[in-house]
N, C-alpha and C. Protein backbone atom coordinates (compact mmCIF):
# COMPACT_ATOMS: atom_id res chain seq x y z
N UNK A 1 3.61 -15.07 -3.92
CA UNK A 1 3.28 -13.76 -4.44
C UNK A 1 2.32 -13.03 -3.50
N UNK A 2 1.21 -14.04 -3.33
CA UNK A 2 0.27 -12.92 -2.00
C UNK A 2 1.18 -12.77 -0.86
N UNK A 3 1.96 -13.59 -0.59
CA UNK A 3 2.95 -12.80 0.76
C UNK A 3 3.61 -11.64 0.51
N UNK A 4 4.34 -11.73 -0.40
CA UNK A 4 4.86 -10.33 -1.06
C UNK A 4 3.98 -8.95 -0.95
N UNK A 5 2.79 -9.63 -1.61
CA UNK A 5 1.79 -8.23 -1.64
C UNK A 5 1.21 -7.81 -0.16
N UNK A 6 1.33 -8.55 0.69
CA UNK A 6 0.89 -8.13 1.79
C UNK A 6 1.63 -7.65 2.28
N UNK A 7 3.44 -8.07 2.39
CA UNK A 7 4.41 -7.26 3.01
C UNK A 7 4.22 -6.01 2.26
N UNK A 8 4.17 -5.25 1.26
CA UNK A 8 3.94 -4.61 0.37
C UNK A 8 2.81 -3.01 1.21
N UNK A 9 1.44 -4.10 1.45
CA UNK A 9 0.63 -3.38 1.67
C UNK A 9 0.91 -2.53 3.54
N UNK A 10 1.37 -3.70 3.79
CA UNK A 10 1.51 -3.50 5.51
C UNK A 10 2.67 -1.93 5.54
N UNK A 11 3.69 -2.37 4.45
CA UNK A 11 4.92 -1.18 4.71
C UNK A 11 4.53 0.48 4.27
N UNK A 12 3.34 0.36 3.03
CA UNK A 12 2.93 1.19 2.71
C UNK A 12 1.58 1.74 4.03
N UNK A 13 0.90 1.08 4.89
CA UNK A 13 0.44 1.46 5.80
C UNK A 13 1.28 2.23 7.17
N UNK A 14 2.78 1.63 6.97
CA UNK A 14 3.63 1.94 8.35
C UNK A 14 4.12 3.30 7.69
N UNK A 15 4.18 3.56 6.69
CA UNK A 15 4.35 4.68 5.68
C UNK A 15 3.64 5.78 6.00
N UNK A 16 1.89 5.71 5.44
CA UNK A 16 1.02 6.58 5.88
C UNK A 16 1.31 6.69 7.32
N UNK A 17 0.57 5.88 8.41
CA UNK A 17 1.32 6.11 9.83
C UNK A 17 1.80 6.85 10.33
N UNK A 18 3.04 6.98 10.05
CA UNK A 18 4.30 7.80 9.97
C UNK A 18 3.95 9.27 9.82
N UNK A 19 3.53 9.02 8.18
CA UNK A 19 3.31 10.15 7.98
C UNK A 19 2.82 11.62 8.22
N UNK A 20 1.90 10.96 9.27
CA UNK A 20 0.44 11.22 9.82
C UNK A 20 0.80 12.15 11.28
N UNK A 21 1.31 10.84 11.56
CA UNK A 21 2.19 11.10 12.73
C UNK A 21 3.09 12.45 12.91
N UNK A 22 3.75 12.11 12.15
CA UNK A 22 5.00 13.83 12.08
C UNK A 22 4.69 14.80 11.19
N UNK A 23 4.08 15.91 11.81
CA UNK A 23 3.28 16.90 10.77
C UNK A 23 4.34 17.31 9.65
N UNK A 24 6.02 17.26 9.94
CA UNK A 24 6.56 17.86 8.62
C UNK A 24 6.61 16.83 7.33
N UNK A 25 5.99 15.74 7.57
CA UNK A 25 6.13 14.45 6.82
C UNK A 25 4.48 14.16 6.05
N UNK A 26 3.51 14.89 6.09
CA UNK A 26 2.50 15.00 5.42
C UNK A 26 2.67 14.54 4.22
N UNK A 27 3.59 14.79 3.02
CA UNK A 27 3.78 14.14 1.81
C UNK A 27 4.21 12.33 1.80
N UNK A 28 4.58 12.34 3.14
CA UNK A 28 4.93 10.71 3.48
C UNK A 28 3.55 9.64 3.32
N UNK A 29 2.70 10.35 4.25
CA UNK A 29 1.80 9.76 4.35
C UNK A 29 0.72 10.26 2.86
N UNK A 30 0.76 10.37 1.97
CA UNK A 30 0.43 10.93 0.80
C UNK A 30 0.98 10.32 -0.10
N UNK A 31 2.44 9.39 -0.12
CA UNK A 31 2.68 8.66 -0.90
C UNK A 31 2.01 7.03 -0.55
N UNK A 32 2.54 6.93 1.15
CA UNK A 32 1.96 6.15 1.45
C UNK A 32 0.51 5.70 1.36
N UNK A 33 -0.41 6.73 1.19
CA UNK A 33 -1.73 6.26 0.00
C UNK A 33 -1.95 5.57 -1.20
N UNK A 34 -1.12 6.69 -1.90
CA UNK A 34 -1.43 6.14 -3.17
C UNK A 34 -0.49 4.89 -3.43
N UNK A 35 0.84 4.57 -3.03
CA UNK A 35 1.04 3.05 -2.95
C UNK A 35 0.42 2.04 -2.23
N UNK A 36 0.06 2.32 -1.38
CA UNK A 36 -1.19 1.15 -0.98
C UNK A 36 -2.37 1.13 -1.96
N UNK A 37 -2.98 1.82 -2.09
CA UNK A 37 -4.04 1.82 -3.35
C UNK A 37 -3.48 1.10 -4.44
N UNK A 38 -2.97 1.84 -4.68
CA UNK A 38 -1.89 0.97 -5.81
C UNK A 38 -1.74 -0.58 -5.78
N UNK A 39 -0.98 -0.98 -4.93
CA UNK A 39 -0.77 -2.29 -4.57
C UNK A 39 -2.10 -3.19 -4.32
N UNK A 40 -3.17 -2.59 -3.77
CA UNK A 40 -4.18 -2.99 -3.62
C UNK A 40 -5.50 -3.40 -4.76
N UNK A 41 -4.82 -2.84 -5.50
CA UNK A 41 -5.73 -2.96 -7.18
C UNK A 41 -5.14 -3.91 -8.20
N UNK A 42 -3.49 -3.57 -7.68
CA UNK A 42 -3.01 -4.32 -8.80
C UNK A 42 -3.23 -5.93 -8.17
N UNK A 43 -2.70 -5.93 -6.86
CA UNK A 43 -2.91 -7.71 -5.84
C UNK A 43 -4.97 -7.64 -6.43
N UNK A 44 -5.70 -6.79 -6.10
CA UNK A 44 -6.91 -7.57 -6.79
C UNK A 44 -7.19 -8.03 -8.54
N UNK A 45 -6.98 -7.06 -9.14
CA UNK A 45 -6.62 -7.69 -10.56
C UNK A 45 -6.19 -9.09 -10.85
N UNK A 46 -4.77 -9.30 -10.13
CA UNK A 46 -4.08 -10.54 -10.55
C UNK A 46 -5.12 -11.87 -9.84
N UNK A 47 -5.69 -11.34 -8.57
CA UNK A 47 -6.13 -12.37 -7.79
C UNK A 47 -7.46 -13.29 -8.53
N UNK A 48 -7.86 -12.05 -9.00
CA UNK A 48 -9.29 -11.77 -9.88
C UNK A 48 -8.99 -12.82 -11.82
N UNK A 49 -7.70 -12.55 -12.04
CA UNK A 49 -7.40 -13.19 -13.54
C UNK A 49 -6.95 -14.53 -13.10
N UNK A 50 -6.21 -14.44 -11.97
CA UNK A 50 -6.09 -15.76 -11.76
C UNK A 50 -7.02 -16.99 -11.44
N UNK A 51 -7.71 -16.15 -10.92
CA UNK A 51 -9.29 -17.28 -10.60
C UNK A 51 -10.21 -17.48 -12.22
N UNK A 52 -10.27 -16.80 -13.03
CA UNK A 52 -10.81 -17.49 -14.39
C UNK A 52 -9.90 -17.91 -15.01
């Protein structure tokens, strides 16, 4: 499962990137935020319930 979430986090970074990168793609890198955030709260949550 943490491999998953890291492939996860890495694609949503090559996302922003991108996004960033090619000014007509601004909303790219804007999704690519908030799914990394995303992914990044939910992988700490689980990591966090799983340890108690």
């Amino acid at each position: 499962m943490l491999v998953f979430l890291i492939v996860l986090l890495v694609l949503w970074l090559v996302l922003t990137i991108v996004g960033f990168a090619i000014k007509g793609l601004i909303w790219l890198a804007i999704i690519g935020i908030v799914l990394f955030l995303g992914t990044s709260a939910i992988g700490y949550v689980r990591r966090k319930a799983a340890k108690s």
